[in-house]
Protein backbone atom coordinates (compact mmCIF):
# COMPACT_ATOMS: atom_id res chain seq x y z
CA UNK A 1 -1.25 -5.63 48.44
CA UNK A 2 2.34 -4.65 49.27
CA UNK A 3 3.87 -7.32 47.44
CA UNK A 4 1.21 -7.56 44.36
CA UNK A 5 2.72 -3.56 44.07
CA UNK A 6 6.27 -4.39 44.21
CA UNK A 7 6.14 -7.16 41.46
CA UNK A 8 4.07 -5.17 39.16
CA UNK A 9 6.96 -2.33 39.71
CA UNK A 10 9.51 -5.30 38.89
CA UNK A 11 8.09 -6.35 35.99
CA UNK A 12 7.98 -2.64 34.59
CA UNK A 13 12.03 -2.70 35.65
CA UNK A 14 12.90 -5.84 33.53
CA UNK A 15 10.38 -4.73 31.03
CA UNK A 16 12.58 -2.17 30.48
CA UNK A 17 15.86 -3.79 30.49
CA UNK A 18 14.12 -5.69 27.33
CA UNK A 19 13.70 -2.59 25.55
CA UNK A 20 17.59 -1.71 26.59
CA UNK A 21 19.16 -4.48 25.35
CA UNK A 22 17.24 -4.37 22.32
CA UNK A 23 17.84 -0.75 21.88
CA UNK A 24 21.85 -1.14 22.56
CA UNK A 25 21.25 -4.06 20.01
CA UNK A 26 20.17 -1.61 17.07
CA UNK A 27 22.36 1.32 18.24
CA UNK A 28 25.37 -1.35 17.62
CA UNK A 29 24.09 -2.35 14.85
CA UNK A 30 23.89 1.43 13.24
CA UNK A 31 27.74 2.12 13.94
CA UNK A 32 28.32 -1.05 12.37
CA UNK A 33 26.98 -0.35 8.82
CA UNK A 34 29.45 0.84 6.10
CA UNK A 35 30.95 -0.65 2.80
CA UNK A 36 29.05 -3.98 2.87
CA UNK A 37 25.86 -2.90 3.72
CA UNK A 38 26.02 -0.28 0.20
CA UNK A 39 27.42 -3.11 -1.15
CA UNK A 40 24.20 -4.86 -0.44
CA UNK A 41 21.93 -2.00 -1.83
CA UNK A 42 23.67 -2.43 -5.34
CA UNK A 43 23.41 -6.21 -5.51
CA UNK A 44 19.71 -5.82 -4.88
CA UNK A 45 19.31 -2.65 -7.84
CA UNK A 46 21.50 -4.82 -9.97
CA UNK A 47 19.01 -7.95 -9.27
CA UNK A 48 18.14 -9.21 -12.51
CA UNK A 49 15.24 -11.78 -10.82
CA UNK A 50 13.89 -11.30 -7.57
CA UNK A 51 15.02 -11.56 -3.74
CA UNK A 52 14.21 -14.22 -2.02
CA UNK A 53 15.20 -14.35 1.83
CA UNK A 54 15.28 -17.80 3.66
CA UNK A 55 15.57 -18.58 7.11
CA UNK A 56 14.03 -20.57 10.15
CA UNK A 57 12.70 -20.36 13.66
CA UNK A 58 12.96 -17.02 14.66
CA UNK A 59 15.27 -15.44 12.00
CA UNK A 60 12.38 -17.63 9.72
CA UNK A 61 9.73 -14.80 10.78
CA UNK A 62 12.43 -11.85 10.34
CA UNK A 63 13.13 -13.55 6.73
CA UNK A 64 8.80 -13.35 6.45
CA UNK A 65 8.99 -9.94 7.46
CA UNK A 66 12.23 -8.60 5.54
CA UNK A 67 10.72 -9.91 2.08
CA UNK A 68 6.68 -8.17 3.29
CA UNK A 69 8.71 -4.79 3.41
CA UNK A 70 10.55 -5.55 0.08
CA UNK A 71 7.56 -6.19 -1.80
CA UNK A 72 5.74 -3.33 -0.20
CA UNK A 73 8.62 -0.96 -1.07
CA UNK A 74 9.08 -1.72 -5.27
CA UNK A 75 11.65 -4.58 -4.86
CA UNK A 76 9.97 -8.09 -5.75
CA UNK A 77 11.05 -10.66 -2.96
CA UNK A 78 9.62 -13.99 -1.08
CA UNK A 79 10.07 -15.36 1.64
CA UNK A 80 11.56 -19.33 1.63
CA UNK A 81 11.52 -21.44 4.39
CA UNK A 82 14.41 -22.80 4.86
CA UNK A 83 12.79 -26.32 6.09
CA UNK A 84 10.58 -26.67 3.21
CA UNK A 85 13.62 -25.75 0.90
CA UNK A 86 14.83 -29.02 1.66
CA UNK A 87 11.76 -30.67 0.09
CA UNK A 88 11.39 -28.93 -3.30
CA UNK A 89 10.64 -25.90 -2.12
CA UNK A 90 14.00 -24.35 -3.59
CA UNK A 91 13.00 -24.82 -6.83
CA UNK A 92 11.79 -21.07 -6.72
CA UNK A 93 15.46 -19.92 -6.97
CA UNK A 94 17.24 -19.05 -9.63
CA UNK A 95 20.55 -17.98 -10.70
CA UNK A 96 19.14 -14.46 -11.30
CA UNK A 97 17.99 -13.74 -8.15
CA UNK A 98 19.90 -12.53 -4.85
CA UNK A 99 19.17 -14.97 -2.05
CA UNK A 100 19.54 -13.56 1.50
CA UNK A 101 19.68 -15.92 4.05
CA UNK A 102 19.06 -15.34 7.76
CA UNK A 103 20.55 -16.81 10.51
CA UNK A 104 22.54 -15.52 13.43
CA UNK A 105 24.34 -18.20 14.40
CA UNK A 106 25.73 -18.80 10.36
CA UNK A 107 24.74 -22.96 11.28
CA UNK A 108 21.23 -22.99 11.33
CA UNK A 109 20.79 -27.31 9.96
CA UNK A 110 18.62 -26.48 6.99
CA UNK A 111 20.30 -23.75 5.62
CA UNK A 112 23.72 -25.53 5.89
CA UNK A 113 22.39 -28.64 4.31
CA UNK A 114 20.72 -26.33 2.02
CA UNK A 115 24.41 -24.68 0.45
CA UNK A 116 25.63 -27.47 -2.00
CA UNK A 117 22.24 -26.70 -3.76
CA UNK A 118 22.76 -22.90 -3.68
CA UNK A 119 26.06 -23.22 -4.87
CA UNK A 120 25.17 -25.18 -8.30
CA UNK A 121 22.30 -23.06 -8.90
CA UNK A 122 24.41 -19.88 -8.73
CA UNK A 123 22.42 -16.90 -7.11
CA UNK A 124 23.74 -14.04 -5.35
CA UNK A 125 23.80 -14.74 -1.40
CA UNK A 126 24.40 -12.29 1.13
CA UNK A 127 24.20 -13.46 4.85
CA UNK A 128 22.61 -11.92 7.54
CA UNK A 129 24.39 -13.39 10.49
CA UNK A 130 26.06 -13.04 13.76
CA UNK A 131 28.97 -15.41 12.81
CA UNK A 132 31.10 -13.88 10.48
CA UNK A 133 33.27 -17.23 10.32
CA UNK A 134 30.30 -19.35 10.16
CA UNK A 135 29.60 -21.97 7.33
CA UNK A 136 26.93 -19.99 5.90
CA UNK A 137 28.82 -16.82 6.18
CA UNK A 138 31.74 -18.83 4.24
CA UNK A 139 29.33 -19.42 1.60
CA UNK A 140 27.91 -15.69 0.80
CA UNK A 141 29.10 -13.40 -1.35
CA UNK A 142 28.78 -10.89 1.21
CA UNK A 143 27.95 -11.04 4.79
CA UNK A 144 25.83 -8.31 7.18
CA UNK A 145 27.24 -8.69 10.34
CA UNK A 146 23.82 -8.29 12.46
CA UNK A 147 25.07 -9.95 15.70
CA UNK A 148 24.58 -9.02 19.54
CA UNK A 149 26.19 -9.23 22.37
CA UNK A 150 23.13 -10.78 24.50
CA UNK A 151 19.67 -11.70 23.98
CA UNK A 152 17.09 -9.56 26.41
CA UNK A 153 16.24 -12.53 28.26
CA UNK A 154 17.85 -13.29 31.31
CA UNK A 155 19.56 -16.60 30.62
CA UNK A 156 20.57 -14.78 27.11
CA UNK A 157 18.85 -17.85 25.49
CA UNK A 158 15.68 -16.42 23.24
CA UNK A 159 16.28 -15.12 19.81
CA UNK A 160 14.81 -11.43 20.63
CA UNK A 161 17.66 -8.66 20.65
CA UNK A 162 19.24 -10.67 17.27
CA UNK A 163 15.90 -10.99 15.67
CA UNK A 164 15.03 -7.38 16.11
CA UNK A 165 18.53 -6.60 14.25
CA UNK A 166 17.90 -8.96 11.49
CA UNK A 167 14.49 -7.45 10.89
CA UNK A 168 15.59 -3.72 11.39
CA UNK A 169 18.78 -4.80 9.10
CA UNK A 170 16.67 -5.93 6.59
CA UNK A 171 14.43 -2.94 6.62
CA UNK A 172 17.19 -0.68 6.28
CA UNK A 173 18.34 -2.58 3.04
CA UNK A 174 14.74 -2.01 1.69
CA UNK A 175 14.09 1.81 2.29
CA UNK A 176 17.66 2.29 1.17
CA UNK A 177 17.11 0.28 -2.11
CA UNK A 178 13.25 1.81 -2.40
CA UNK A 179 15.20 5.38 -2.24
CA UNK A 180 17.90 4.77 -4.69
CA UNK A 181 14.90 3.60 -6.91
CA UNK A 182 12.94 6.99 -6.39
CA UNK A 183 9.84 5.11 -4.97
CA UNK A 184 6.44 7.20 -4.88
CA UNK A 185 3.64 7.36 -3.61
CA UNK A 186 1.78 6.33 -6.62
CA UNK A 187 4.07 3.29 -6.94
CA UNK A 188 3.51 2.62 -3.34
CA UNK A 189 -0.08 2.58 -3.69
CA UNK A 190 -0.30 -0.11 -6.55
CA UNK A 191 1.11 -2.44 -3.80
CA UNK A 192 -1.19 -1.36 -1.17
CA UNK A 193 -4.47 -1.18 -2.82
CA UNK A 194 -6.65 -2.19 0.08
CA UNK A 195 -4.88 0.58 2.36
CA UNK A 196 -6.07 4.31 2.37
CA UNK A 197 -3.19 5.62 0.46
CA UNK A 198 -3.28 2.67 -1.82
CA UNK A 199 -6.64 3.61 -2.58
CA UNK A 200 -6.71 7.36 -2.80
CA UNK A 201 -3.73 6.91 -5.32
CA UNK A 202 -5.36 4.30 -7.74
CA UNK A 203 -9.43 5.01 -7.06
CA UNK A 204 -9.79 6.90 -9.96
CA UNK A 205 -13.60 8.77 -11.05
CA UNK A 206 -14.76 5.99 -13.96
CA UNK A 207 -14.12 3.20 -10.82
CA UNK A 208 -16.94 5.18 -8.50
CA UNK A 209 -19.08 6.80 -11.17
CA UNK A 210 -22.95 5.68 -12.72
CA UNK A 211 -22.15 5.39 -16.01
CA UNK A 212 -23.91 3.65 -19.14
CA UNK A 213 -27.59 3.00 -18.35
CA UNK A 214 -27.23 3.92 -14.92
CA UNK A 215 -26.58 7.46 -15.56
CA UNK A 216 -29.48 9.89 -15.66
CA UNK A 217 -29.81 11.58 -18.52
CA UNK A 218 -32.33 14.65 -19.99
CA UNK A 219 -32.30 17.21 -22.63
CA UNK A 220 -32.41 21.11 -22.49
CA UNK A 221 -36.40 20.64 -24.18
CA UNK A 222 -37.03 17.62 -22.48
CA UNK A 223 -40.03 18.53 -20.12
CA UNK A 224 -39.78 18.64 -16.46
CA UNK A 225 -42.07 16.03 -15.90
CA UNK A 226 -39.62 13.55 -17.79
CA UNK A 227 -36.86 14.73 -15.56
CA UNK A 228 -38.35 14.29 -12.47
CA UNK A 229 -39.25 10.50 -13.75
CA UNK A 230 -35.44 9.88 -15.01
CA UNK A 231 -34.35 11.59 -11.79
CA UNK A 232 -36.68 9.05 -9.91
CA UNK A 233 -36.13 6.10 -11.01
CA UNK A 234 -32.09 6.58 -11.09
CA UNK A 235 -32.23 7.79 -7.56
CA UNK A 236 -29.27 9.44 -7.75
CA UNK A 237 -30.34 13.03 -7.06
CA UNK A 238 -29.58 14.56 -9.88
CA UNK A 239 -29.92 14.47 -13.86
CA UNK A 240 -26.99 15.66 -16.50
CA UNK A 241 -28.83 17.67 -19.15
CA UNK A 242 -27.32 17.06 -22.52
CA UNK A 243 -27.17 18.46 -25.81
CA UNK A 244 -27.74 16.17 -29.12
CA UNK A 245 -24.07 15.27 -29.39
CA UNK A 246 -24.32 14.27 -25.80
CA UNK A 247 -21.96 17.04 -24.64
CA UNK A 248 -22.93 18.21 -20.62
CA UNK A 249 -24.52 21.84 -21.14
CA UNK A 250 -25.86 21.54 -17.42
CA UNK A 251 -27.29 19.51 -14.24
CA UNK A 252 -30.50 19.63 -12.15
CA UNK A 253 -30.25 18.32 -8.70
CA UNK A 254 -32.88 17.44 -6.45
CA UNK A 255 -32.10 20.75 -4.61
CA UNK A 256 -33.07 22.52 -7.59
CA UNK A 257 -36.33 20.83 -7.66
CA UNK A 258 -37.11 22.08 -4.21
CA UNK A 259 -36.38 25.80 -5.39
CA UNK A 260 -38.34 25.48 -8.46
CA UNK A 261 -41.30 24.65 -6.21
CA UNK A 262 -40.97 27.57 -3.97
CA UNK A 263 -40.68 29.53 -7.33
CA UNK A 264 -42.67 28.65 -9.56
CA UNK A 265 -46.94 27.66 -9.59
CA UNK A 266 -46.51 25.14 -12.16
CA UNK A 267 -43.35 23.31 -12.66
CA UNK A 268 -44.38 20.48 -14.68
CA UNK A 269 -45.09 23.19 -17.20
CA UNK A 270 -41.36 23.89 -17.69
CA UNK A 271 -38.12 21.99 -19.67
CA UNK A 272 -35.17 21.03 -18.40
CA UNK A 273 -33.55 24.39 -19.86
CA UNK A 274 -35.55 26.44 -17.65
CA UNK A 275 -34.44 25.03 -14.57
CA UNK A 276 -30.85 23.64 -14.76
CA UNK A 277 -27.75 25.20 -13.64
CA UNK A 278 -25.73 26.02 -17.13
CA UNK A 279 -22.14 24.65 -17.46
CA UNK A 280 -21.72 23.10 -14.23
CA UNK A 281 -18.59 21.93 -12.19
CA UNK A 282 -17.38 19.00 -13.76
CA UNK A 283 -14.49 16.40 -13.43
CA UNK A 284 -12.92 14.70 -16.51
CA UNK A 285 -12.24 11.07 -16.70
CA UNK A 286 -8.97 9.67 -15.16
CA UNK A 287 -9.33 12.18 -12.39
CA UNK A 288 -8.28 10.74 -9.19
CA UNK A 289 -11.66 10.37 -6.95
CA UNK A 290 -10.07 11.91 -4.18
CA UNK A 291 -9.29 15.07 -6.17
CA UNK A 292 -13.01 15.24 -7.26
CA UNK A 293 -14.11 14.85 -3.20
CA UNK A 294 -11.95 17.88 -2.47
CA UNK A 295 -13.56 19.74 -5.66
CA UNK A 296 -17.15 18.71 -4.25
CA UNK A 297 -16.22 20.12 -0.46
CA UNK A 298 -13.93 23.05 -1.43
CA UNK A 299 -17.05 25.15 -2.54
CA UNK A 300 -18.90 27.70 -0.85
CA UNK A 301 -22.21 25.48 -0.95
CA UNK A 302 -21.11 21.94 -0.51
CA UNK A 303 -21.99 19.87 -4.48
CA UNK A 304 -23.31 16.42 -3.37
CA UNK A 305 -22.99 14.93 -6.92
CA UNK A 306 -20.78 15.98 -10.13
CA UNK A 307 -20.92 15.10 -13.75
CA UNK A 308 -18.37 13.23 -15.22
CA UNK A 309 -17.19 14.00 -18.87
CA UNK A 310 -14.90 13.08 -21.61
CA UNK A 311 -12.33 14.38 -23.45
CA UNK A 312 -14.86 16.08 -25.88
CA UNK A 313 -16.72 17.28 -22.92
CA UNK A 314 -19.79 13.92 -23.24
CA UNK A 315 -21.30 13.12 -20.25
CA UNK A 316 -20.24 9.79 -19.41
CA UNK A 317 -21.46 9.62 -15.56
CA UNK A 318 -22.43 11.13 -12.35
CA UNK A 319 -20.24 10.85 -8.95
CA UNK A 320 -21.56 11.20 -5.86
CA UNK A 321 -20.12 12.38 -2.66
CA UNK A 322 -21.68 9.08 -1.05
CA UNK A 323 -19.95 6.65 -3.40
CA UNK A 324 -16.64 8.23 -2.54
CA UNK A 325 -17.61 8.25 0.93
CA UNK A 326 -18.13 4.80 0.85
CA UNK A 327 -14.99 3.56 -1.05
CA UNK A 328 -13.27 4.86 1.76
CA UNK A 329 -11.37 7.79 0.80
């Protein structure tokens, strides 16, 4: 039991020592930065085609990851592997583009055998390398110095410490360029459409809404027998009551029904007009769905559903909290 202790305690010491060297790694790397890195940041704004970053091994999955956090940031990039380059793969480059390849000993095989290529077809290459006076640094335009002084492993042997620079290099030159490009939100969420912010950004009220012959529809004479059938059969819980240019003039909900019976002996005697709630809360189209949820919760009696209108004020759908529940906003 004794010793089981100890060598969980020892692996929590050399776990840490990892997170040292890899911290000392990026702390180096920080007071390194200057002229070349906003050197970098231009070449990518001035990018006429797209960035493409190229590596293998290990600095192959920081290249992966480097061109993911382009993308996701406003900058169009892919990654190349540097292997598959070789074999036709390189065909993707152009001489627009800036080509940023990774590799922290400057000789990675494929990328060396991979510069006569580079060189005729002309794109912009910055290296992101621990060998300044390496073959593929000699070959950039401009070089990142992102090297280390030691791996975290023991025998100073496994890419970790120089991968982690090379990735947190690379997503340095991303935010930076994303910045000087004024990135928002909105322009954030067209690339992330499947996250949350993605879609609260870009779910707008047409996408959620029951619209056409889904929507439920009554006017102010129609009698209340007809709108409890047109609320049935839509099973939405509600009906938009409409004038005869189609303009919303007011809603019954199913709650309203409920009061009406409480109210009155003989409801099926009565229209439309004597029971709905006159110029209701409404949301236009183009109106972000999110907005509308907040609209729909920030009352003093909770509205479970909400007419949708034009810009001449027609009733073009209802939205209910429940569909905007289940989009996931």
């Amino acid at each position: 039991m004794a010793d089981g202790a100890m060598n969980r305690q020892q692996d929590v010491v050399q776990a840490r020592a990892v997170l040292d060297a890899e911290i000392d790694a990026l702390v180096r790397l920080r007071e390194r930065l200057g002229e070349p890195f906003a050197q970098a940041v231009q070449m990518v704004l001035d990018c006429a085609g797209k960035v493409v970053v190229s590596g293998v091994g290990k600095s192959g999955m920081a290249a992966r990851k480097i061109a993911a956090t382009l993308s996701s940031t406003g900058t169009p990039a892919v990654f190349l592997h540097a292997g598959e380059a070789l074999h036709g793969d390189l065909g993707l480059v152009c001489a627009q583009d800036v080509l940023i390849l990774v590799s922290h000993s400057g000789e990675s095989d494929e990328i060396v055998r991979l510069l006569p290529s580079i060189e005729s077809i002309g794109p912009t290459v910055i290296a992101f390398t621990g060998s300044p006076e390496s073959r593929i640094a000699k070959a950039a335009d401009l070089v990142l110095d992102c090297g280390v002084e030691r791996e975290a492993d023991p025998l100073n042997l496994a890419p970790t410490a120089s991968a982690i620079a090379a990735q947190a290099l690379g997503d340095a030159l991303a935010i930076v360029v994303a910045a000087r490009k004024q990135l928002t939100p909105e322009r954030f969420a067209l690339s992330h459409p499947g996250g949350a912010l993605g879609r609260r950004l870009t779910v707008k009220v047409e996408h959620l809404m029951h619209g056409g012959k889904d929507q439920p529809l009554a006017r102010p004479d129609t009698p209340m027998r007809e709108v409890v059938v047109e609320m049935t059969s839509k099973a939405l819980g509600a009906v938009n009551i409409v004038d005869a240019e189609g303009k919303l003039v007011g809603i019954i909900t199913d709650g309203d029904l409920r009061r009406a019976l409480q109210r009155y002996d003989n409801l099926l005697a009565l229209t439309s007009g004597d029971l709905m709630t006159k110029s209701p809360i409404r949301v236009a189209l183009g109106t972000m769905a999110i907005d509308a949820l907040h609209l729909m919760e920030d009352r003093p009696s909770q509205i479970m559903v909400l007419p949708v209108v034009d810009a001449d004020g027609k009733a073009v759908g209802l939205l209910r909290v429940h569909d905007i529940v289940k989009a996931g906003l």
